[in-house]
Protein backbone atom coordinates (compact mmCIF):
# COMPACT_ATOMS: atom_id res chain seq x y z
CA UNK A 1 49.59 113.79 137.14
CA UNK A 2 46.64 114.91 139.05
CA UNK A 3 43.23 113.18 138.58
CA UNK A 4 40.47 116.03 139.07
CA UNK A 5 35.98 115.89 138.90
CA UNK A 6 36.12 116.03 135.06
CA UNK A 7 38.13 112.99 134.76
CA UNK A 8 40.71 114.72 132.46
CA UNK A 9 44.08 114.58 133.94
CA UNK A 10 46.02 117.83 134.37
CA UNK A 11 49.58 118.26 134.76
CA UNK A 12 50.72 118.97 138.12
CA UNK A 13 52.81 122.90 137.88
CA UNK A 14 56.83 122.86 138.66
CA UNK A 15 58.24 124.69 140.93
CA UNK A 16 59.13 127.23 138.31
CA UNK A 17 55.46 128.55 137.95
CA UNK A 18 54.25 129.27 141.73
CA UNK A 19 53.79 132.58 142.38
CA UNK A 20 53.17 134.64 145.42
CA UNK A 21 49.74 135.89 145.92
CA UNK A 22 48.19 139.77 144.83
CA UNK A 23 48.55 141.11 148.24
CA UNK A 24 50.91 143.71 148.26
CA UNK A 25 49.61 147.29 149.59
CA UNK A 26 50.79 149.34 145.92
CA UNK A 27 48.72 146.19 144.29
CA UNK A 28 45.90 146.72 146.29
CA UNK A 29 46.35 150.80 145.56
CA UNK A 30 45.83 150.11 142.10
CA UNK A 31 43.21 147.96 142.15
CA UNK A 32 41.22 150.33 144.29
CA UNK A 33 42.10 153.41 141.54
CA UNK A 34 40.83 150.83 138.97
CA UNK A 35 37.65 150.09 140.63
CA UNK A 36 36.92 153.47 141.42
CA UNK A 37 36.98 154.65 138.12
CA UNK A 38 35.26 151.58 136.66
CA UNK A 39 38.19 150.26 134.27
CA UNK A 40 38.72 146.94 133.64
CA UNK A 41 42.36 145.45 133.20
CA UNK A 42 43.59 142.18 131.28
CA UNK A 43 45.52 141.74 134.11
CA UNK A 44 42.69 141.08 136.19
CA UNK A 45 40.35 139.66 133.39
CA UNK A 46 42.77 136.96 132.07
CA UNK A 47 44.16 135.59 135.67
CA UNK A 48 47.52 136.54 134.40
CA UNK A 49 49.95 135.24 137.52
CA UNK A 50 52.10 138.14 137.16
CA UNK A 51 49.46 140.62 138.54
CA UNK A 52 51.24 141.00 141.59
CA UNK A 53 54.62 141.73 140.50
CA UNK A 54 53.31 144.19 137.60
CA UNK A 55 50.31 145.70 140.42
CA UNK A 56 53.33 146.65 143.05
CA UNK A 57 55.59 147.78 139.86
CA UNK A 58 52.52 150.26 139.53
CA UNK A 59 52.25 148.57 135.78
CA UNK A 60 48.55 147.84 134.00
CA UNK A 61 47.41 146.69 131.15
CA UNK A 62 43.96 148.51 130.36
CA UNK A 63 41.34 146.79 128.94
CA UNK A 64 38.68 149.00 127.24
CA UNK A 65 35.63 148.85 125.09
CA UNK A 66 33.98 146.23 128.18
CA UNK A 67 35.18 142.66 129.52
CA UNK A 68 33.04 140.84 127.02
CA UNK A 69 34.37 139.57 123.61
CA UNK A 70 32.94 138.23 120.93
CA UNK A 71 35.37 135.66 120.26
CA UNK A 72 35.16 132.22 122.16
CA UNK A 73 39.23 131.49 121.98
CA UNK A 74 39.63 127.94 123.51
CA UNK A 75 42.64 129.08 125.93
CA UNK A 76 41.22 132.54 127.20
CA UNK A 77 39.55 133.48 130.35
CA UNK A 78 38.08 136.97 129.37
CA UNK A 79 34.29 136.20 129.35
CA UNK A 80 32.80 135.39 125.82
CA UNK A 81 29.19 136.92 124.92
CA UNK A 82 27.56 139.64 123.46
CA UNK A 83 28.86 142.90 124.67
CA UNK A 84 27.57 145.94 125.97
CA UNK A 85 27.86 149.38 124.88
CA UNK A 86 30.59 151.56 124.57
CA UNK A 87 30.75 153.32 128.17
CA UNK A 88 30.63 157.30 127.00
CA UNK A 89 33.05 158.36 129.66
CA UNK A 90 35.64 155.37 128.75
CA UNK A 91 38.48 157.36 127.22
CA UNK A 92 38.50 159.92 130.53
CA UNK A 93 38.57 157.49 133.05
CA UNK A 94 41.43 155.98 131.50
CA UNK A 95 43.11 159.62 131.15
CA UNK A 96 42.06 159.76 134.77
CA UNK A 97 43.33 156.54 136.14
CA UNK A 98 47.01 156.84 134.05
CA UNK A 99 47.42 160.60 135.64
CA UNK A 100 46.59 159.44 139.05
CA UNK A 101 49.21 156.18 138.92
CA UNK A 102 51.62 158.64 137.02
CA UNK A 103 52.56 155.69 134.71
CA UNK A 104 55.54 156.90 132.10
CA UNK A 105 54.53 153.57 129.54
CA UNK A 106 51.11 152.51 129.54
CA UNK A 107 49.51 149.32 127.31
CA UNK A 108 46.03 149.46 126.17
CA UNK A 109 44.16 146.33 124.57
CA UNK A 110 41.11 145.60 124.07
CA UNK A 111 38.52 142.44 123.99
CA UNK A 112 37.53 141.51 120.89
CA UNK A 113 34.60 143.61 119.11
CA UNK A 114 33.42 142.03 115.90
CA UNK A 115 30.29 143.65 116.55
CA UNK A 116 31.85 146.76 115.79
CA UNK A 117 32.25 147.81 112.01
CA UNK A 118 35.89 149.21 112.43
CA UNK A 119 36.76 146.61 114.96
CA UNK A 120 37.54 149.42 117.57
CA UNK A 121 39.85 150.98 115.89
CA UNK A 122 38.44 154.43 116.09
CA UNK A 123 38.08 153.89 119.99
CA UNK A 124 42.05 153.02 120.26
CA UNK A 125 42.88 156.27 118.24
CA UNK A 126 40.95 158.34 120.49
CA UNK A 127 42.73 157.11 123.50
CA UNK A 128 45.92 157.73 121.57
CA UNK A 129 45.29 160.95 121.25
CA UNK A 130 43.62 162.19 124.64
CA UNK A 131 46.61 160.55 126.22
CA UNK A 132 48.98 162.49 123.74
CA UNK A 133 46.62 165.59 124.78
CA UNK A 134 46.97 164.82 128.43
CA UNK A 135 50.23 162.74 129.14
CA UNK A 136 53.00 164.35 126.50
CA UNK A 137 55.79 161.89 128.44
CA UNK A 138 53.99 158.52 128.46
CA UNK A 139 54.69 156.08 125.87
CA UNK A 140 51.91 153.92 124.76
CA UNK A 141 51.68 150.39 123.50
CA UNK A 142 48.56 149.19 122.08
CA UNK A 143 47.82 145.21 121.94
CA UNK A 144 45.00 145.22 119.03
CA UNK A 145 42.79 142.24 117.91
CA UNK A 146 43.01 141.48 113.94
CA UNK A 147 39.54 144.11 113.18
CA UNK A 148 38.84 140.91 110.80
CA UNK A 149 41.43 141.66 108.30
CA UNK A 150 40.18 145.33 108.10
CA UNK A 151 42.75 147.78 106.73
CA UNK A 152 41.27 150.77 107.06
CA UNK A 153 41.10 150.24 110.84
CA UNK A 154 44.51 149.19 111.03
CA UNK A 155 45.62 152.51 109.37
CA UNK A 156 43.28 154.17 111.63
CA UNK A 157 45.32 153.29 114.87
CA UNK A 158 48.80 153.44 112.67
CA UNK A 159 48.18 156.71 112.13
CA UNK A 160 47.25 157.81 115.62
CA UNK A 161 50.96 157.22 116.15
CA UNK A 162 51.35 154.92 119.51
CA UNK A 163 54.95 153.89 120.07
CA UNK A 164 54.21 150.21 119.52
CA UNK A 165 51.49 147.76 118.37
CA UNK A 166 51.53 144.51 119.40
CA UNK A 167 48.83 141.51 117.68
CA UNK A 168 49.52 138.29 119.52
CA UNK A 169 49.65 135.48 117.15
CA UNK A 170 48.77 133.35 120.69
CA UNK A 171 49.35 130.15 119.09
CA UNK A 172 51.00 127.97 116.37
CA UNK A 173 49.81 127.56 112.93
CA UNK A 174 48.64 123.80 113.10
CA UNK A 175 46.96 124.64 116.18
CA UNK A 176 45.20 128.46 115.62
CA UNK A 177 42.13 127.07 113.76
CA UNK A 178 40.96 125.02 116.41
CA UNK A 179 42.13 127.08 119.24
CA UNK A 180 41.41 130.34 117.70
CA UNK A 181 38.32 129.19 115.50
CA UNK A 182 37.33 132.90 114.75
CA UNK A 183 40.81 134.24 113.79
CA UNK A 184 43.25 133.59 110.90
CA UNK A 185 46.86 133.04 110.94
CA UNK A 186 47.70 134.55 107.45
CA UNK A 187 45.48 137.40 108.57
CA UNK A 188 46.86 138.15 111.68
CA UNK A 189 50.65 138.00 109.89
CA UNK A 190 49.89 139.90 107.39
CA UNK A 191 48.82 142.67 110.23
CA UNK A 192 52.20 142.49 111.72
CA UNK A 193 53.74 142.75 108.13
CA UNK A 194 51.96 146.39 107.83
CA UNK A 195 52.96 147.19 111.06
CA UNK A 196 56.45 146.54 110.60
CA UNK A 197 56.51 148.51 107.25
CA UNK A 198 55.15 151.85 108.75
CA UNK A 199 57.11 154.50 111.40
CA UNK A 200 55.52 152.12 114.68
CA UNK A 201 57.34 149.51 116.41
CA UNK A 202 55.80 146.14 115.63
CA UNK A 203 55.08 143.18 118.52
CA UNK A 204 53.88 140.01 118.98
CA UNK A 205 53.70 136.87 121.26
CA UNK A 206 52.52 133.21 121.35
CA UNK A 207 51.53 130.97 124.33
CA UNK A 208 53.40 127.09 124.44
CA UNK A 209 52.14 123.63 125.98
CA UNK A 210 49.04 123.37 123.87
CA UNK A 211 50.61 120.16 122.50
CA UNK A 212 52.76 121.66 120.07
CA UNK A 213 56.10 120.20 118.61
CA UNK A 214 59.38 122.18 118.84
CA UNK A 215 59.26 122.33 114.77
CA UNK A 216 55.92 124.69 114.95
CA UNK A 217 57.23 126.56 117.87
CA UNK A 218 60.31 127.37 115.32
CA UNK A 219 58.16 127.62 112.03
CA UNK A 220 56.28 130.20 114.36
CA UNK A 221 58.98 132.58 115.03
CA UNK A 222 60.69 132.16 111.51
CA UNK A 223 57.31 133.55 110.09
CA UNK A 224 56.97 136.62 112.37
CA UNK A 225 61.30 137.21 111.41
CA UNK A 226 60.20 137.17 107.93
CA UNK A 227 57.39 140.18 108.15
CA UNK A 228 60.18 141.50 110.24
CA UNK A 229 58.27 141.61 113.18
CA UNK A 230 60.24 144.20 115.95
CA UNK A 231 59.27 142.45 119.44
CA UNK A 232 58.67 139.09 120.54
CA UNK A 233 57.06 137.08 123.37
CA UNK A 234 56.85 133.60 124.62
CA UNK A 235 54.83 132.45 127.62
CA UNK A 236 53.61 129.16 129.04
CA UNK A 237 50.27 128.66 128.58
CA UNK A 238 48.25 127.64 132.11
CA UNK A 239 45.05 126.47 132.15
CA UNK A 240 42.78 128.90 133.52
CA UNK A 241 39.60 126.66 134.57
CA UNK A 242 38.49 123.28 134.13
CA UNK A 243 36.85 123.95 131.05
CA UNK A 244 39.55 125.23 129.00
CA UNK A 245 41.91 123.40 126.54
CA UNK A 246 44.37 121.44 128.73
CA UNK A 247 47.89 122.02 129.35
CA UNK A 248 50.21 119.58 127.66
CA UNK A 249 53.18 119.83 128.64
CA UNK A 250 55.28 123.03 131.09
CA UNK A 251 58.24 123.76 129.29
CA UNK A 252 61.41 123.78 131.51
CA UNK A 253 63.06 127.65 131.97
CA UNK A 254 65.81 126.01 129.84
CA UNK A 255 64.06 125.62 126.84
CA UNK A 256 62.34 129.34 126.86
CA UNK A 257 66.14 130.10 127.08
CA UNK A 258 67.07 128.27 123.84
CA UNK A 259 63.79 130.08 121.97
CA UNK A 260 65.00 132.79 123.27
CA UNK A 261 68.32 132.88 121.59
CA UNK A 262 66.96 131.62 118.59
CA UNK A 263 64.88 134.72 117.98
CA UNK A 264 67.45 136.70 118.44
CA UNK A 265 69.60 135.29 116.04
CA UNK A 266 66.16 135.38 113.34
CA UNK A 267 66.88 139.26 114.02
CA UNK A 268 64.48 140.14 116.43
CA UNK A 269 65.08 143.56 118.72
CA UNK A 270 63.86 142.25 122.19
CA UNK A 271 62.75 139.08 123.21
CA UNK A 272 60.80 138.05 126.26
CA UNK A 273 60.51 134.52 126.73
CA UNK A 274 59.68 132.71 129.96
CA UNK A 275 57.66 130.52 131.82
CA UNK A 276 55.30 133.49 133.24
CA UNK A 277 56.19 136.02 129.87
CA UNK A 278 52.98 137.10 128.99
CA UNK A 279 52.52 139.97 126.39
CA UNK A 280 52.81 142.91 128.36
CA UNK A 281 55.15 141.67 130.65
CA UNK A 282 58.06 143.84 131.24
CA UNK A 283 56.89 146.29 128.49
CA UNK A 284 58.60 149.35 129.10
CA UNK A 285 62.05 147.77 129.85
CA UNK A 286 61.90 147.00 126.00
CA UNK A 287 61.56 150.86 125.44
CA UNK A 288 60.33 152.50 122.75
């Protein structure tokens, strides 16, 4: 263990989790498009290690409606405050940036916007449907927040017909009030539940090594099997700074292996689980 200026001690990373540095010349491409246009990505905003891999795969996640949530989740590294404005010009830049990377699968999320009285739902239907306008061959995946139990503005985006919506439940039940104090576990299942009952593919995913026992990881993934959840993926969690909740323990390749196979045999479609799985990861091998 590894002794660092706050006292706390941090676990030092395995082998298993280095990985090489954003510097190829199609990741830099992309980052350029994205800065030209002035479009954020959760790639970028979350530190998620595999931005290099996805950023030469010519893979993004967009992130619209700002970089600033309104949520302060205990694990996350998207900046927390009040947010600005809608940007006017959002939806066309993001037309704009998925024409000029000629993606074929495209995910869009979103931070947090409790400010807003649908949520954002209206904003993810209308980049549905300019993308349906513009892009007839690119599949879309949307990875919404929980719009506060609203279900109005989860119809809203069901019925601008993406190919699949993913909700994270990020972590397990014991642990979601104090990680996520602002969210709601039965909320956020029973979102998946309506998912899973309309015409759209239904996704989720959870971080481990916030301190949680193998019995929650498993009472996790037997309650997203029984609102028949579709997709399914399970990352390490990594400590982004200092001043985030600390990393408890890196779970060996082996044992995302043995989750792995036991969501599959719950009946799930695809599962992605991994030491550097994150949400997104891999999307469009799943297919739609």
């Amino acid at each position: 263990m590894i002794e660092l200026q706050n006292s706390k001690p941090l676990l030092r990373k395995p082998s298993w989790l280095k990985v090489r540095p954003p510097y190829a010349e199609d990741c830099r491409k992309i980052k350029t498009t994205l800065a030209e246009l002035k479009l954020h990505t959760v790639c970028q905003e979350a530190a998620c290690p595999n931005i290099a891999e996805c950023f030469a795969n010519g893979t993004a996640t967009f992130l619209i409606m700002g970089n600033i949530c309104t949520r302060h989740c205990l694990y996350c590294n998207v900046q927390q405050g009040a947010p600005l404005p809608l940007a006017e010009n959002e939806v066309n830049q993001l037309v704009a940036a998925v024409k000029k990377m000629a993606l074929k699968y495209i995910v869009i999320t979103s931070v947090t916007r409790d400010d807003l009285p649908d949520g954002g739902a209206g904003v993810f239907a209308h980049c549905i449907a300019e993308l349906r306008l513009n892009l007839t061959e690119c599949k879309i995946e949307v990875l919404i927040p929980d719009f506060q139990g609203n279900r109005q503005g989860l119809e809203i985006v069901m019925a601008s017909r993406p190919d699949v919506i993913n909700h994270n439940m990020e972590v397990v039940k014991p642990m979601f009030a104090q990680l996520r104090p602002h969210g709601n576990y039965d909320v956020s299942l029973e979102l998946l539940a309506r998912v899973s009952s309309s015409p759209v593919i239904s996704k989720s995913g959870f971080m481990i090594g916030f301190g949680e026992s193998r019995e929650d990881i498993l009472r996790l993934i037997d309650d997203l099997a029984s609102v028949s959840c579709a997709r399914l993926t399970i990352g390490q969690y990594q400590q982004p700074t200092l001043k985030h909740w600390p990393v408890a323990k890196y779970y060996h390749p082996d044992e995302f292996a043995e989750f792995k196979e036991v969501a599959y045999q719950k009946g799930f479609q695809y599962v992605a689980a991994g030491p550097l799985v994150r949400s997104s990861y891999h999307a469009a091998q799943a297919g739609a």
